[in-house]
N, C-alpha and C. Protein backbone atom coordinates (compact mmCIF):
# COMPACT_ATOMS: atom_id res chain seq x y z
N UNK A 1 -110.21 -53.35 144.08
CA UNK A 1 -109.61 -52.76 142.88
C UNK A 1 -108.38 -51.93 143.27
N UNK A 2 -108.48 -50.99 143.99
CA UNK A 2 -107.70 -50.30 144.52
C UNK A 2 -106.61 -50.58 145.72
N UNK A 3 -106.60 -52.24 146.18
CA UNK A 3 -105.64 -52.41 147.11
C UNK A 3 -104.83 -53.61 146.00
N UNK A 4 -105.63 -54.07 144.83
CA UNK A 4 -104.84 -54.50 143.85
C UNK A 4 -103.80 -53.52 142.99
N UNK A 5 -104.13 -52.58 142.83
CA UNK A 5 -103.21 -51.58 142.15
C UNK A 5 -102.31 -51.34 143.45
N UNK A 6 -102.69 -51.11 144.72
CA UNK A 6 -101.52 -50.76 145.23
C UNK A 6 -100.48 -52.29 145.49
N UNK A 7 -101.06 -53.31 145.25
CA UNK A 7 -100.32 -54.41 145.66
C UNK A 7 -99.17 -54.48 144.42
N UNK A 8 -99.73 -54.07 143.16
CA UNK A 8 -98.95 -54.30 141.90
C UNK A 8 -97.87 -53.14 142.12
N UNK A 9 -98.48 -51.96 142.85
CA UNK A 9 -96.96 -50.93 142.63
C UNK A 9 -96.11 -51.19 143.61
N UNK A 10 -96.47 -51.46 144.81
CA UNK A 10 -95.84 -52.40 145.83
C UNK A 10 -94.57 -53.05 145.51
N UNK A 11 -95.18 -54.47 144.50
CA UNK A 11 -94.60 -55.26 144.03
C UNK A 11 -92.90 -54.53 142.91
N UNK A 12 -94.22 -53.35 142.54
CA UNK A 12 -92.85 -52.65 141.33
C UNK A 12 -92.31 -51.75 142.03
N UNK A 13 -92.48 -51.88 143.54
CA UNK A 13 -90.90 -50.63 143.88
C UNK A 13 -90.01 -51.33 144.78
N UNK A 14 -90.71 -52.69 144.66
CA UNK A 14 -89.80 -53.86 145.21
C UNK A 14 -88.79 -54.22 144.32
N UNK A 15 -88.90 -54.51 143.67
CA UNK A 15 -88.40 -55.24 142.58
C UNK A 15 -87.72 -53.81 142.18
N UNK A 16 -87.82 -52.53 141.92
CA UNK A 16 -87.20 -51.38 142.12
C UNK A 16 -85.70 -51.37 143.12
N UNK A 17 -86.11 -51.63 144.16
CA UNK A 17 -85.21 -51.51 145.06
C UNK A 17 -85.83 -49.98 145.75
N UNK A 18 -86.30 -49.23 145.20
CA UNK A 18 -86.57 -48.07 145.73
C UNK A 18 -85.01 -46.85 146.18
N UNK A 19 -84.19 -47.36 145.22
CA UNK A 19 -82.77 -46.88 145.09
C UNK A 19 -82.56 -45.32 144.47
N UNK A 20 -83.19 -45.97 143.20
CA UNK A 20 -83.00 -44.81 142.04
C UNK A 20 -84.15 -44.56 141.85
N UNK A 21 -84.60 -43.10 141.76
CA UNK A 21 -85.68 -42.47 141.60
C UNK A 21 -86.81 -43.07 142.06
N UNK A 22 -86.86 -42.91 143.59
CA UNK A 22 -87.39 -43.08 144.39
C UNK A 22 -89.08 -42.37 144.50
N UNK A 23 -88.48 -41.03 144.61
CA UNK A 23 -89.26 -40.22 144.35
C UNK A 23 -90.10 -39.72 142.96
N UNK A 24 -89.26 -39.97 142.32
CA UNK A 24 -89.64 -40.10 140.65
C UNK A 24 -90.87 -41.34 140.14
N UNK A 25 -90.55 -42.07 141.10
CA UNK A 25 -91.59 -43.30 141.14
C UNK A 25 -93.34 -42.82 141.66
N UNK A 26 -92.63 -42.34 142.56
CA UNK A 26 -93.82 -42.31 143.85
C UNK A 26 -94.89 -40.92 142.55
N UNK A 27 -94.05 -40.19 142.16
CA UNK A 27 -95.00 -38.81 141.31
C UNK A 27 -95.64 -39.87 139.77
N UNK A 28 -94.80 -40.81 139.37
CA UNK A 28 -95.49 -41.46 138.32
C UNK A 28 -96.57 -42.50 139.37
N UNK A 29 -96.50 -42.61 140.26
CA UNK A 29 -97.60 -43.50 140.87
C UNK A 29 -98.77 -42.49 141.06
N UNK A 30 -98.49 -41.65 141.73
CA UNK A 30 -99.72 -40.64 141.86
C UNK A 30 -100.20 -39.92 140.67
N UNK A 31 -99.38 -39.95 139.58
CA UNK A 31 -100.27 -39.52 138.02
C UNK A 31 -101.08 -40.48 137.94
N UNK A 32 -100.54 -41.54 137.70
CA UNK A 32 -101.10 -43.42 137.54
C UNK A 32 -102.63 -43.07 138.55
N UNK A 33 -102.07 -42.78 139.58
CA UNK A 33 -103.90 -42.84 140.19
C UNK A 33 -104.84 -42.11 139.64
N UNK A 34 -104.45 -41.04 139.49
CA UNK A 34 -105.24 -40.26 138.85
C UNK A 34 -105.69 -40.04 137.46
N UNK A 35 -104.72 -40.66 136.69
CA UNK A 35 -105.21 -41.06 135.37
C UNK A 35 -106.20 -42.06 135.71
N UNK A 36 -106.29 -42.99 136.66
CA UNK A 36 -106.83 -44.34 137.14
C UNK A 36 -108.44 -43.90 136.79
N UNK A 37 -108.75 -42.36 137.52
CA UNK A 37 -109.88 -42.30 137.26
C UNK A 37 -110.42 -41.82 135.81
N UNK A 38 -109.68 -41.19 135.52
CA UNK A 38 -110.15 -40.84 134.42
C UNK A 38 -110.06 -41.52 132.88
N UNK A 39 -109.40 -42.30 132.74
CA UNK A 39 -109.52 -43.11 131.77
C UNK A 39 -108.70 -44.51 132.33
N UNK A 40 -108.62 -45.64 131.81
CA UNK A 40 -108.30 -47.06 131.92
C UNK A 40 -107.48 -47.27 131.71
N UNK A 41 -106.11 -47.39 132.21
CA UNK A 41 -104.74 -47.50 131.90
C UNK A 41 -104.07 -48.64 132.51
N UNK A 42 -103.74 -49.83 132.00
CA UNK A 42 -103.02 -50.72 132.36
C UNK A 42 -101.55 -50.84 132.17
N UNK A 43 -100.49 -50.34 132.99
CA UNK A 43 -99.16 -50.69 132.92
C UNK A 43 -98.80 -51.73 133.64
């Protein structure tokens, strides 16, 4: 479950470029986990 979510954000900071808001990414990824547990959120 959890090396699928990281494969999908993977995928989206590829496709990112990891250029622009780099970091801005990485803090919406780590909300994303943590919402992960607490309720069911598919982006």
């Amino acid at each position: 479950m959890e090396s699928l979510f990281n494969k999908r954000l993977l995928e989206a900071q590829k496709q990112l470029g990891l250029t622009k808001g780099s970091s801005q990414e990485l803090i919406k990824s780590i909300k994303a986990k943590s919402e992960r547990f607490t309720k069911p959120t598919v982006h």
